[in-house]
Protein backbone atom coordinates (compact mmCIF):
# COMPACT_ATOMS: atom_id res chain seq x y z
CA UNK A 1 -45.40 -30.63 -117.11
CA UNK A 2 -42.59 -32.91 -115.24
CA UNK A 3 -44.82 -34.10 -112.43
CA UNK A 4 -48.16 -35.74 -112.32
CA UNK A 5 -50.33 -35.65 -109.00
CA UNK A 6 -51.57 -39.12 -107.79
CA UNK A 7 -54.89 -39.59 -105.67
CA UNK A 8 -55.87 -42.23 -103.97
CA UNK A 9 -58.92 -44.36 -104.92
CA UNK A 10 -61.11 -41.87 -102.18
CA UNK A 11 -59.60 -39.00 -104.25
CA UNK A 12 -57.18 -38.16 -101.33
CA UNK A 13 -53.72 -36.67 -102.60
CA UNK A 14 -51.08 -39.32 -102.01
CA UNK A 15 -47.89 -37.63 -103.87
CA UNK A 16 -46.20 -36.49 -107.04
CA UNK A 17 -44.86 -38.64 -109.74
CA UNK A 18 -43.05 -38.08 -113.05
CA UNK A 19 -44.79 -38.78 -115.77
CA UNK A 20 -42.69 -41.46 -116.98
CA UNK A 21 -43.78 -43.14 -113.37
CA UNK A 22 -47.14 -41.95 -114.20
CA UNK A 23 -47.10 -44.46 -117.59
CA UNK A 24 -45.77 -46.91 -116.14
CA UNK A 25 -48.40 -47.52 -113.60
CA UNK A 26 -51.46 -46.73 -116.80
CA UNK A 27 -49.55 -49.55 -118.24
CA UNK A 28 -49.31 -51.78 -114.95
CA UNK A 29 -53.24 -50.83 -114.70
CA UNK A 30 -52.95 -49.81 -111.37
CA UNK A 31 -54.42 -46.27 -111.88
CA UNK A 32 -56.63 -44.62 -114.73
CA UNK A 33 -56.22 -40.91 -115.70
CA UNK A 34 -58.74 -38.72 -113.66
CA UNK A 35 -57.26 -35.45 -115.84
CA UNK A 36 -55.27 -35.19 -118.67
CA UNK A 37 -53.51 -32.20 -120.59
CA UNK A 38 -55.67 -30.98 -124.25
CA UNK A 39 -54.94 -32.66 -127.32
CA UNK A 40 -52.00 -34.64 -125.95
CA UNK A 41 -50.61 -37.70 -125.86
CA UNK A 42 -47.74 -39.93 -125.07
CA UNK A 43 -48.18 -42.79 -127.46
CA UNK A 44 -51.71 -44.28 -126.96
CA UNK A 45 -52.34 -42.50 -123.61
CA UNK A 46 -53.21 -38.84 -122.67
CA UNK A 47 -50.88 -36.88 -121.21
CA UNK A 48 -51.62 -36.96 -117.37
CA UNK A 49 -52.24 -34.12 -115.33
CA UNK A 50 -53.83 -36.24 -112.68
CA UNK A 51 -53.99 -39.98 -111.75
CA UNK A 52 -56.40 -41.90 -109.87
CA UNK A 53 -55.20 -45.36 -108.29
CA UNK A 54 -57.48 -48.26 -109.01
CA UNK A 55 -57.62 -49.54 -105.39
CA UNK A 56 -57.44 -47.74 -102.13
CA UNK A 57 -54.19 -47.42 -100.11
CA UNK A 58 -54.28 -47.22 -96.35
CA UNK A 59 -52.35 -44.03 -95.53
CA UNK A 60 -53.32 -44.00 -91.48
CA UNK A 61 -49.95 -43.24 -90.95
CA UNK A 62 -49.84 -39.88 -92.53
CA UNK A 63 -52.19 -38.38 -90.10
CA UNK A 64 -50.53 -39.86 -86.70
CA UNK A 65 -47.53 -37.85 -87.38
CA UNK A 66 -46.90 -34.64 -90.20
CA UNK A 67 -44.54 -35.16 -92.65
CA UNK A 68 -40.77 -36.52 -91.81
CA UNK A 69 -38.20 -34.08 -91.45
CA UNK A 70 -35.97 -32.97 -94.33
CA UNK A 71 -34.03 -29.52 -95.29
CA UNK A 72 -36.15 -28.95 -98.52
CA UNK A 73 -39.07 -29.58 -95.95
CA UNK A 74 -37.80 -26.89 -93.71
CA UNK A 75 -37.09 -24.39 -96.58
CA UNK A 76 -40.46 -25.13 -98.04
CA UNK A 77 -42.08 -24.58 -94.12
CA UNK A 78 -40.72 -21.58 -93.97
CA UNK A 79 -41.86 -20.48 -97.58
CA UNK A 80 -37.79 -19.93 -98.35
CA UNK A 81 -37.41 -16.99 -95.82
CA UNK A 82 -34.23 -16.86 -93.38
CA UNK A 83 -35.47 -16.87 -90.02
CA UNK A 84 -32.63 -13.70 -89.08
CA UNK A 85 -32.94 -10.88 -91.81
CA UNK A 86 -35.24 -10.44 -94.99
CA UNK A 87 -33.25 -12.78 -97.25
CA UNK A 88 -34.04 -15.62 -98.95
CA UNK A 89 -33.20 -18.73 -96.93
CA UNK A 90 -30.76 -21.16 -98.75
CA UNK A 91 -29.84 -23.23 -96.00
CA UNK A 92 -31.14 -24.82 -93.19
CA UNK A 93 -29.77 -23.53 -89.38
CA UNK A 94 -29.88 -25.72 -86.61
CA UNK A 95 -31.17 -23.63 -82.79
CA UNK A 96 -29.26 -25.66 -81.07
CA UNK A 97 -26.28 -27.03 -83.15
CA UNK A 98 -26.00 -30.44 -83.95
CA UNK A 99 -22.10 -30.40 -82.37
CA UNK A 100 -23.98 -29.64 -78.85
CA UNK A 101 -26.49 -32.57 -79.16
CA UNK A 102 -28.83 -30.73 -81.55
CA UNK A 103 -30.99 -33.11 -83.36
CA UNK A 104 -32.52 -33.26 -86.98
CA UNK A 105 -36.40 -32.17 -86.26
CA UNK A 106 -38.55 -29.78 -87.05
CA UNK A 107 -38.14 -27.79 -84.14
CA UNK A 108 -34.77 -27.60 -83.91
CA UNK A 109 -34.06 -26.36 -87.35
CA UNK A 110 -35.12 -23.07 -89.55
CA UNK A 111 -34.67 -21.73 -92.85
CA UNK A 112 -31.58 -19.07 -92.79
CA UNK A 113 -29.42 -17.31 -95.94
CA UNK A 114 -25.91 -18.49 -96.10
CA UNK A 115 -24.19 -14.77 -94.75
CA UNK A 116 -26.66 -15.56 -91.08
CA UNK A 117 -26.28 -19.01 -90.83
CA UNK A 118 -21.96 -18.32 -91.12
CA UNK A 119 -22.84 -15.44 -88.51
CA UNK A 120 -24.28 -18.11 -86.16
CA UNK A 121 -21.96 -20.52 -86.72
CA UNK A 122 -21.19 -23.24 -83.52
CA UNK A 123 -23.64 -20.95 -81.33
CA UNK A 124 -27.12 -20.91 -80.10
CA UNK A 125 -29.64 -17.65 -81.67
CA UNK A 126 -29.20 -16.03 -77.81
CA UNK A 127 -25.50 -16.41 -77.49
CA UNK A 128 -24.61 -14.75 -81.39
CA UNK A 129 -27.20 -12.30 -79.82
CA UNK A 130 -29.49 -12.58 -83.33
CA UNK A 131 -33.47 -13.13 -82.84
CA UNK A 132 -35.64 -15.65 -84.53
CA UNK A 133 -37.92 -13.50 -86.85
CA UNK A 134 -41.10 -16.52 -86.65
CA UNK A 135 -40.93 -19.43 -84.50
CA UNK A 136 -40.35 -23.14 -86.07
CA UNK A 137 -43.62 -25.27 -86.27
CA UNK A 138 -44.14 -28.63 -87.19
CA UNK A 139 -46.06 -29.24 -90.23
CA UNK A 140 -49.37 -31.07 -91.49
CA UNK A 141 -49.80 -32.45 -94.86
CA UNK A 142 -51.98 -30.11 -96.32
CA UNK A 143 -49.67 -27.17 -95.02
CA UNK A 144 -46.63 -28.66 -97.10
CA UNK A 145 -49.25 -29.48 -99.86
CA UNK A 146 -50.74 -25.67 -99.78
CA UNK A 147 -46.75 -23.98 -100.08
């Protein structure tokens, strides 16, 4: 186990830590174990599958917006399929490419494998004459936490 899952004082999900992290803030007292892995341990404490923090953190801004943009967010989205053909998506493809004003959003980009997004290259899904397979969304939180 590499990661341990942190929830907030409500029992909300907040995010992943390692479980180094996860020690550190047993030690700092800022969150008690709320599961913990069979028969064991990491010095005195049990291994942590599952941390609870100790005081509640405001997290309003998590449900104004979904989740900031990123290309492991986009692969994950698209649950690592290329958006062209029935490959696995490796890299991220841009609709309209960033050298024609093409921004960084969740909108404008989609999961593709290498051999489509070379096809594509400098040109817009129309104009290389390929079809998007699904449309791009934007996320929520519990979509990226669900994937």
């Amino acid at each position: 186990m590499n990661a341990v899952l942190v929830l907030n004082a409500d029992l909300g999900p907040l995010h992943r830590v390692p479980v180094q992290h996860a020690i550190r803030m047993l030690m700092r007292r800022v969150a008690e174990i709320h599961e913990a892995e069979p028969d064991r341990h990491l010095g005195v404490f049990p291994m942590p599958r599952v941390l609870r923090l100790v005081r509640y953190v405001v997290t309003r801004w998590r449900y104004r917006s979904g989740p900031g943009w990123s290309k492991s967010g986009v692969l994950r989205r698209d649950g690592y399929r290329c958006a062209y053909c029935p490959s696995t998506a490796t890299t991220v493809d841009h609709i309209l490419p960033r050298s024609r004003g093409g921004r960084n959003s969740w909108k404008n980009t989609i999961g593709a494998c290498y051999a489509c997004n070379q096809r594509k290259g400098d040109l817009t899904p129309a104009e290389a004459g390929m079809e998007l397979r699904f449309p791009p969304s934007v996320p929520t939180w519990s979509g990226m936490v669900q994937r």
